[in-house]
Protein backbone atom coordinates (compact mmCIF):
# COMPACT_ATOMS: atom_id res chain seq x y z
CA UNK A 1 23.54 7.79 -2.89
CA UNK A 2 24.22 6.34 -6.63
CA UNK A 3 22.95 9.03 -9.00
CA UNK A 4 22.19 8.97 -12.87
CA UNK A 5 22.42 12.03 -15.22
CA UNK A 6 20.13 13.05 -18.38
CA UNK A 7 21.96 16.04 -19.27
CA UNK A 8 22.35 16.73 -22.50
CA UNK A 9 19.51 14.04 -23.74
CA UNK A 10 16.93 15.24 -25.14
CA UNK A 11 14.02 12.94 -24.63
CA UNK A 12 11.04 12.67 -27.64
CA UNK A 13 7.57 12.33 -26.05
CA UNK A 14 6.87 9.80 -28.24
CA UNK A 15 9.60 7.06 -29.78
CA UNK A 16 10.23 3.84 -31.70
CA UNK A 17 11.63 0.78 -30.17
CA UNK A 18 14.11 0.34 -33.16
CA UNK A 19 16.10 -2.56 -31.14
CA UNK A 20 13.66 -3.84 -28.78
CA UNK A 21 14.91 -6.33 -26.29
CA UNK A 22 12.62 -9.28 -25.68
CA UNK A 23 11.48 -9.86 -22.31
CA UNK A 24 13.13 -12.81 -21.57
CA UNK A 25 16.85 -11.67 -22.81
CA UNK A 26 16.74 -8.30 -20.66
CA UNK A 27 19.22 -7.62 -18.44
CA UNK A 28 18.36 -9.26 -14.88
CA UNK A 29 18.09 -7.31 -11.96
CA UNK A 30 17.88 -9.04 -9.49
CA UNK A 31 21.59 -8.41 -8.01
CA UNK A 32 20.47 -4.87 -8.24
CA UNK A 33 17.05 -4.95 -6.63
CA UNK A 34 19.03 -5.64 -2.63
CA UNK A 35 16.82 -6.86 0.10
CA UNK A 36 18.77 -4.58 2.52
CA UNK A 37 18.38 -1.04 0.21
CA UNK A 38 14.69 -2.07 -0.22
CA UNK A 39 13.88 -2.30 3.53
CA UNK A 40 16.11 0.70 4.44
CA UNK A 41 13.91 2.72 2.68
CA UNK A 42 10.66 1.22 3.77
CA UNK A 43 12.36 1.71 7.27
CA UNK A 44 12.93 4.91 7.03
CA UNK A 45 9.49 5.64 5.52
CA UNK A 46 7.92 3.93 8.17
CA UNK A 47 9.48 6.56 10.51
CA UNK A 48 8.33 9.83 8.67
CA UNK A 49 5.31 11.28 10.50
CA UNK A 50 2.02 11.07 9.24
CA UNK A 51 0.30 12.98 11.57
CA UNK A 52 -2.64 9.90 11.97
CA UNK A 53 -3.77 11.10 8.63
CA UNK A 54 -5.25 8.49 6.10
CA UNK A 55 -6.50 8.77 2.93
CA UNK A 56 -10.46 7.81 2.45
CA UNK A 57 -10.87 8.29 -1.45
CA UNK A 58 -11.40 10.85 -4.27
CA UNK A 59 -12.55 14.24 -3.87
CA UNK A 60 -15.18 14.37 -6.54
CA UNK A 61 -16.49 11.12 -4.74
CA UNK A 62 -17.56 12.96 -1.65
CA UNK A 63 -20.98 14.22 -2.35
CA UNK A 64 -24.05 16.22 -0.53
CA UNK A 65 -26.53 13.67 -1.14
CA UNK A 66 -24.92 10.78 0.57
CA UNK A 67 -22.04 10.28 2.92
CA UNK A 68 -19.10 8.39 1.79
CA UNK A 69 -18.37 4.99 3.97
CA UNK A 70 -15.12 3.92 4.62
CA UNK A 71 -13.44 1.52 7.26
CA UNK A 72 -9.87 2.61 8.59
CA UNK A 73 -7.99 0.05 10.87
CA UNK A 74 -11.42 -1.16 11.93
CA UNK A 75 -13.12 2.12 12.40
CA UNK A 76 -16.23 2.80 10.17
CA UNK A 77 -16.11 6.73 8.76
CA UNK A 78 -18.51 8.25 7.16
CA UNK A 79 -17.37 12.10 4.82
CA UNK A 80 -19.65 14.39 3.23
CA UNK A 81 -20.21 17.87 2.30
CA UNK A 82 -21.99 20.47 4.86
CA UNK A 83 -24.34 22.91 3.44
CA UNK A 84 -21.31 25.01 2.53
CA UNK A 85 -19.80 22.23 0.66
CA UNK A 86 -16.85 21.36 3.26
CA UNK A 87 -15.97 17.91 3.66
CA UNK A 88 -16.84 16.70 7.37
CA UNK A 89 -16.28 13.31 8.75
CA UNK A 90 -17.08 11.61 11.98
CA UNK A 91 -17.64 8.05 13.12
CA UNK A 92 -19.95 5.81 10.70
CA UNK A 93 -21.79 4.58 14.04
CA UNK A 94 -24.93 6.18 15.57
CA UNK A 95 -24.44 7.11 19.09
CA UNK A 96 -28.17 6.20 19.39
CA UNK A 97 -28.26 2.61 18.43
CA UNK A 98 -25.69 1.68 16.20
CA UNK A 99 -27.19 2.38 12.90
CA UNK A 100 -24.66 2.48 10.03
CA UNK A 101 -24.57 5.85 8.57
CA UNK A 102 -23.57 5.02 5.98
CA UNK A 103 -26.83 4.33 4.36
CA UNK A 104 -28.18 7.60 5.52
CA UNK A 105 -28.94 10.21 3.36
CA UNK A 106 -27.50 14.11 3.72
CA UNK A 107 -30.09 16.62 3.68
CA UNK A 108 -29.06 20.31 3.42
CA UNK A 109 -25.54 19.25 4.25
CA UNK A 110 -27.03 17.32 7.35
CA UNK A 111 -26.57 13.75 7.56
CA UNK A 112 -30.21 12.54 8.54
CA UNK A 113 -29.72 8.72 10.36
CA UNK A 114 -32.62 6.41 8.58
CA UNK A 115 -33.00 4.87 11.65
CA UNK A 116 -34.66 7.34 14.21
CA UNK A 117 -33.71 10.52 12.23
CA UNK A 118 -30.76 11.62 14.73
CA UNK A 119 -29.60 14.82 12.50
CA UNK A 120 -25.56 15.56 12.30
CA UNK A 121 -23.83 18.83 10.49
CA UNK A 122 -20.82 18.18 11.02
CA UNK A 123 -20.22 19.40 14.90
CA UNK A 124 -20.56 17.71 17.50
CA UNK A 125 -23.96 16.26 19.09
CA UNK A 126 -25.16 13.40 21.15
CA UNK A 127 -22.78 11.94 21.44
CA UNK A 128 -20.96 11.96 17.97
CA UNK A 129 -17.68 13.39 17.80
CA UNK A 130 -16.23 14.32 14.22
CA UNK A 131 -12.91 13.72 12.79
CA UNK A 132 -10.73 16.41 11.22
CA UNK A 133 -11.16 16.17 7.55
CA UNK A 134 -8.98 17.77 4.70
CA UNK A 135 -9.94 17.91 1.25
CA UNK A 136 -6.81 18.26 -1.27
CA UNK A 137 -8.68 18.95 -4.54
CA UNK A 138 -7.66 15.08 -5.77
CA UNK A 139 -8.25 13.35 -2.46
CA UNK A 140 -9.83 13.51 0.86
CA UNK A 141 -7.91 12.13 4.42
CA UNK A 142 -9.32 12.11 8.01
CA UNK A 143 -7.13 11.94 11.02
CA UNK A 144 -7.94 9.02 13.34
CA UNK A 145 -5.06 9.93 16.29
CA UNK A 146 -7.24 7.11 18.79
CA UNK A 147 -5.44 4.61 15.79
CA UNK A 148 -2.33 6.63 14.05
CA UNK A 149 -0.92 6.98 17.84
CA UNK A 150 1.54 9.72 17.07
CA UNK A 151 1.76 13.44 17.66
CA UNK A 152 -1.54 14.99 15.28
CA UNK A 153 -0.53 17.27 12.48
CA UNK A 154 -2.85 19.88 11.93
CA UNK A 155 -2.95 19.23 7.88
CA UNK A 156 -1.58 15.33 6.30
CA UNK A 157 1.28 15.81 4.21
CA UNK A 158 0.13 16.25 0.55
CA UNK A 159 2.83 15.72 -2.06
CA UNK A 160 3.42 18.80 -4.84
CA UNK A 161 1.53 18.45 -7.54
CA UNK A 162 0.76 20.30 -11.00
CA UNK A 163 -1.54 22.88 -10.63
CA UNK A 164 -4.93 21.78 -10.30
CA UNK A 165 -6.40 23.92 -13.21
CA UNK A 166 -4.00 22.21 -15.81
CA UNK A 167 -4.23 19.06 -14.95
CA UNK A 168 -6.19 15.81 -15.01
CA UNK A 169 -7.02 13.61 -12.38
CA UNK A 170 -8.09 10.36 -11.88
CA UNK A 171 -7.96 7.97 -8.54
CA UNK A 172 -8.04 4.08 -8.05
CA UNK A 173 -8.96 2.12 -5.45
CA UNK A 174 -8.45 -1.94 -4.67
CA UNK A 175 -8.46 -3.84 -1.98
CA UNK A 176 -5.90 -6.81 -1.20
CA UNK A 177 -4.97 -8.84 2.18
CA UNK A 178 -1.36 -7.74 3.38
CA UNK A 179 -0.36 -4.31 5.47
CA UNK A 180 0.37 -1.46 4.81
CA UNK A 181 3.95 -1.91 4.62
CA UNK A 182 3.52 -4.55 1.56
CA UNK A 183 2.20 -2.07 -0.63
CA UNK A 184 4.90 0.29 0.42
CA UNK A 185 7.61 -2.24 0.05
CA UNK A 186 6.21 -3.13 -3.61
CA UNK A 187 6.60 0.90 -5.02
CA UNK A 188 10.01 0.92 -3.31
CA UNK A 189 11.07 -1.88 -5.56
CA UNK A 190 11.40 -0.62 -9.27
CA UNK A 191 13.46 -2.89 -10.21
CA UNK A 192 10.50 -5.12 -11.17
CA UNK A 193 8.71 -2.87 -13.14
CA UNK A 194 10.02 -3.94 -16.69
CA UNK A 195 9.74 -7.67 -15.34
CA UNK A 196 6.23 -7.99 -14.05
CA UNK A 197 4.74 -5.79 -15.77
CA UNK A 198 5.91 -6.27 -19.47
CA UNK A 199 2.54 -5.04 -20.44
CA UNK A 200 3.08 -1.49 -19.29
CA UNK A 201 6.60 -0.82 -18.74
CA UNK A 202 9.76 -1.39 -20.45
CA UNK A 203 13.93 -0.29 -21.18
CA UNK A 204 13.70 0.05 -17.12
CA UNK A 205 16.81 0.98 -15.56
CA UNK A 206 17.23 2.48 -11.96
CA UNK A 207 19.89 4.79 -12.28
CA UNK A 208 20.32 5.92 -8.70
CA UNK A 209 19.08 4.57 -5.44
CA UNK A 210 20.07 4.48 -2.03
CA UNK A 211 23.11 3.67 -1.03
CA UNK A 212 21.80 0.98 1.57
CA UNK A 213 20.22 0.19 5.02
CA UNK A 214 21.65 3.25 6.60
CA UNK A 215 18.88 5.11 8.75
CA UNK A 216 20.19 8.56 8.57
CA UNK A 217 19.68 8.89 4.81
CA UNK A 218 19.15 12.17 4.14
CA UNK A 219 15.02 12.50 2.74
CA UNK A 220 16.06 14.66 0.12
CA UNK A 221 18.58 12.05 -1.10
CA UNK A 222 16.47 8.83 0.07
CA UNK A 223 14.75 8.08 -3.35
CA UNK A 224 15.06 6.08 -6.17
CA UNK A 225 15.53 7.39 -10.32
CA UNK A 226 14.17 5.19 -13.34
CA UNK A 227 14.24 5.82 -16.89
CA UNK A 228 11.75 3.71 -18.50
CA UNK A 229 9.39 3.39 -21.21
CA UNK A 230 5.51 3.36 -20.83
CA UNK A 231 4.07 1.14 -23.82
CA UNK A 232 1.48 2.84 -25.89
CA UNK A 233 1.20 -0.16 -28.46
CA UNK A 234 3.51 -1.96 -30.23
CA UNK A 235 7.06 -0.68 -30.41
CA UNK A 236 5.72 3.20 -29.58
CA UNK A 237 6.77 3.86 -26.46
CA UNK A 238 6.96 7.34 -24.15
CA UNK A 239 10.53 7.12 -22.84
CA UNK A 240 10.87 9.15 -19.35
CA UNK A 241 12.57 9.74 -16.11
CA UNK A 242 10.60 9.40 -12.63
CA UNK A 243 11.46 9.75 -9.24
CA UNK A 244 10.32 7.38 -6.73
CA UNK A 245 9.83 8.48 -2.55
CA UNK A 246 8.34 7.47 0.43
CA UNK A 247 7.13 11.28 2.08
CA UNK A 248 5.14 9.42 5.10
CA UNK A 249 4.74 6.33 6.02
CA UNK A 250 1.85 4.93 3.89
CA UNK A 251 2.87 7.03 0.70
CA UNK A 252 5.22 6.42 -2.30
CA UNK A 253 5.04 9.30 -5.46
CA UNK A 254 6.31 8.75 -8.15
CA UNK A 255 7.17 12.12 -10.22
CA UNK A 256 8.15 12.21 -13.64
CA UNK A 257 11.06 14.58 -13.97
CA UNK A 258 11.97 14.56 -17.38
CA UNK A 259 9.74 13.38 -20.66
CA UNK A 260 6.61 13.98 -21.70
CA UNK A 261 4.32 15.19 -18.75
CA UNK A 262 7.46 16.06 -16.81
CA UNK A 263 5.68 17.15 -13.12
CA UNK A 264 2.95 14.65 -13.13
CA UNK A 265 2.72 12.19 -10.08
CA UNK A 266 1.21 9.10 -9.42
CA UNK A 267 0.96 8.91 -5.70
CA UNK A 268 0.46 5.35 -3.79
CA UNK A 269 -1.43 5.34 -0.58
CA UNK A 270 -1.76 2.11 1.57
CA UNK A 271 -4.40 2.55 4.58
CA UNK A 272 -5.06 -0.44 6.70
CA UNK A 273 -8.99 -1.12 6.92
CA UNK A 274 -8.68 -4.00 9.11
CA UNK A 275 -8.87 -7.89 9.31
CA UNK A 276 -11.05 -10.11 7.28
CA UNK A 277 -13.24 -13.05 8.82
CA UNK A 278 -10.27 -14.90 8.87
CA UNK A 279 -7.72 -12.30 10.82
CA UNK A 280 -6.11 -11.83 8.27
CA UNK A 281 -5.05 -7.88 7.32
CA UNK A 282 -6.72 -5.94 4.51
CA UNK A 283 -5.19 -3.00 3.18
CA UNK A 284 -6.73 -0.38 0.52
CA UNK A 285 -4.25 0.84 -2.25
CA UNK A 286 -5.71 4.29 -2.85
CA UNK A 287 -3.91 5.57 -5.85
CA UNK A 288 -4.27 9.15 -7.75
CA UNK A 289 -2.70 9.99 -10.96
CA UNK A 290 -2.04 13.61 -11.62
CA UNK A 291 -1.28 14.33 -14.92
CA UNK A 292 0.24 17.82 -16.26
CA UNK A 293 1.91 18.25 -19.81
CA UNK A 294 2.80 21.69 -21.74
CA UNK A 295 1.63 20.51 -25.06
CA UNK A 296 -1.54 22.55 -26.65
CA UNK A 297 -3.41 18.93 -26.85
CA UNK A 298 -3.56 18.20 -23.50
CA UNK A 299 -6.43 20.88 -22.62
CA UNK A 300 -8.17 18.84 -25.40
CA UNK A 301 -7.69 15.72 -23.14
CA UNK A 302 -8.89 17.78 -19.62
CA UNK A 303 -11.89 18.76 -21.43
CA UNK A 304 -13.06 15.25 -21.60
CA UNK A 305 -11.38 14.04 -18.53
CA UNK A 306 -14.73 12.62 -17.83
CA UNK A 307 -14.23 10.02 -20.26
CA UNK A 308 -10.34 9.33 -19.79
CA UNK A 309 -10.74 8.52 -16.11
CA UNK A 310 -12.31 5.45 -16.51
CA UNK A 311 -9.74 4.50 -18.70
CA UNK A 312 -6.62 5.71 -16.19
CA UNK A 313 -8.32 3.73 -13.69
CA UNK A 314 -8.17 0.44 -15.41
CA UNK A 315 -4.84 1.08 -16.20
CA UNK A 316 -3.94 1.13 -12.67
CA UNK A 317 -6.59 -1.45 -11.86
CA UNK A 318 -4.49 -3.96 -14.22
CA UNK A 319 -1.23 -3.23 -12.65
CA UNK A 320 -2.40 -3.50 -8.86
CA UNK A 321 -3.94 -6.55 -9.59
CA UNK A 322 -0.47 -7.88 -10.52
CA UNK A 323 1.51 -5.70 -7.46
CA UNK A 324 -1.71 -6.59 -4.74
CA UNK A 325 -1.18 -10.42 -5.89
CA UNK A 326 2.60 -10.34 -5.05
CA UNK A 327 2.06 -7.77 -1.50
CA UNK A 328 -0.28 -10.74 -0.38
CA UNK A 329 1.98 -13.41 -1.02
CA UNK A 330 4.91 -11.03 0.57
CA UNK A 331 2.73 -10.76 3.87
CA UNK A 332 1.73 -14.40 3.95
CA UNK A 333 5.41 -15.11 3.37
CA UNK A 334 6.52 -13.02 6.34
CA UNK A 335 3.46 -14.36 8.30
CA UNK A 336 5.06 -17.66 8.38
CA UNK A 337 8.50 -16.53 8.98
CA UNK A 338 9.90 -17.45 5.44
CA UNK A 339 10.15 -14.21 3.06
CA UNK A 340 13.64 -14.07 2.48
CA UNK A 341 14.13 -10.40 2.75
């Protein structure tokens, strides 16, 4: 494991870019950004257990009026909350005749099919069997073992995060053809943060990664350290360090160690939904920031989280549409047998 040190540094939370470097004459990284360290890891993330939890979407998005729909690897779910406000989920399928239920309404934390009025709270009945469901506070998984295969785990694996009462959350979703294992494979790349995303990032240097392919990396050690800049607008910048893992095999985090908001995370989570009318794989990039800082302003920004959200969400909605563009061509590469990695 190569490791970088910022003892000693003490990092501004906000800064000038007295010498800025223009895109085209920074340093390349390409030499740096191995094929073989970048699958390791994906490797080895691919073998972490998951318990056949996925992630369906934002908390605050699962309501008592009206189910949330989602499709996992094919499966329609439906989540909402029962009369005591716990999220349930089950299959989005009448067992009568196939009406979605997703465009049925929840009644008293019943979820009333607008079909023939077949009435579900949660347990099972007629035929409908529910899924386990687990709300986190940011984001809400069901556990699908009939398509995650492996040995269930009675909770998913939820990444630390700040406290929930100091900090602000927002979540994005899109939607691009590729697997699972694209989106992965794009987080566990860092390398072209400062490169493709010029707009957001810059000063990007990965100052330790893993070593190489080897698959008994220790977890603890298996991750990858940036410092970086996130633009603000012209030279201001917000110089950090983050730390970049893969705890399952679906997830990356990202946690900002040192820097303004040291403790926030942005977590990545890639959950197949199935193919298109073509065949070809979809996968949903479900992505939450958490944000935490110490400074006196920030409980100003909580307060009207409400109107920041939106705005964290394009954010993210800018750069997946970048990343999602380059995981589709990465899975229509390997499709055909020519990615070179």
């Amino acid at each position: 494991m190569n490791t970088g040190s910022t003892s000693g540094r003490r990092r501004l939370p906000l800064s000038l870019r007295r010498r800025a470097v223009p895109w085209e004459r920074q340093r390349p990284t390409w030499r740096e950004a191995r094929p073989a360290v970048i699958a390791g890891a994906l490797k080895r993330a691919r073998a972490r257990p998951s318990g056949n939890w996925y992630v369906v979407g934002a908390s605050r998005d699962v309501r008592g009026d009206r189910p949330l729909a989602r499709t996992v690897a094919g499966r329609e779910v439906v989540v909402w909350r029962d009369a005591g406000g716990r999220a349930v989920a089950g299959p989005g399928i009448c067992p009568h005749l196939g009406a979605p239920l997703r465009d049925s309404p929840v009644r008293c934390g019943t979820l009333v099919c607008h079909w023939h009025g077949l009435a579900l709270d949660g347990g099972p009945f007629a035929g409908w069997e529910p899924f386990p469901a687990h709300d986190d506070g940011v984001l809400v998984w069901v556990r699908l073992d009939a398509v995650g295969g492996e040995p269930p785990l009675d909770a998913p694996v939820v990444p630390r995060r700040p406290a929930e009462a100091r900090a602000l959350s927002a979540v994005y979703t899109g939607v691009g053809t590729c697997e699972p294992e694209d989106v992965v494979a794009n987080r566990l790349d860092p390398w072209h943060g400062a490169w493709f995303h010029p707009y957001a990032f810059v000063d990007l240097t990965v100052v330790g990664a893993p070593d190489g392919p080897d698959e008994d990396e220790d977890e603890d050690e298996d991750r990858f350290t940036v410092d970086v800049s996130f633009k603000v607008a012209g030279r201001l910048v917000v110089p950090v360090r983050a730390v970049f893992t893969a705890p399952g095999p679906r997830t990356v985090v990202m946690r900002i160690t040192e820097g303004e908001g040291a403790g926030s995370v942005v977590e990545t989570h890639a959950v197949p939904l199935g193919p298109d009318d073509r065949g070809r794989p979809r996968t949903a990039v479900v992505e939450a920031v958490v944000a935490a800082s110490g400074r006196p302003g920030f409980a100003v920004a909580r307060g009207a989280a409400p109107l920041l959200r939106p705005l964290v969400r394009a954010a993210a909605g800018r750069l997946w549409r970048d990343d999602l563009a380059y995981a589709e061509r990465r899975w229509a590469l390997r499709a055909t047998g020519r990615f070179p990695g």
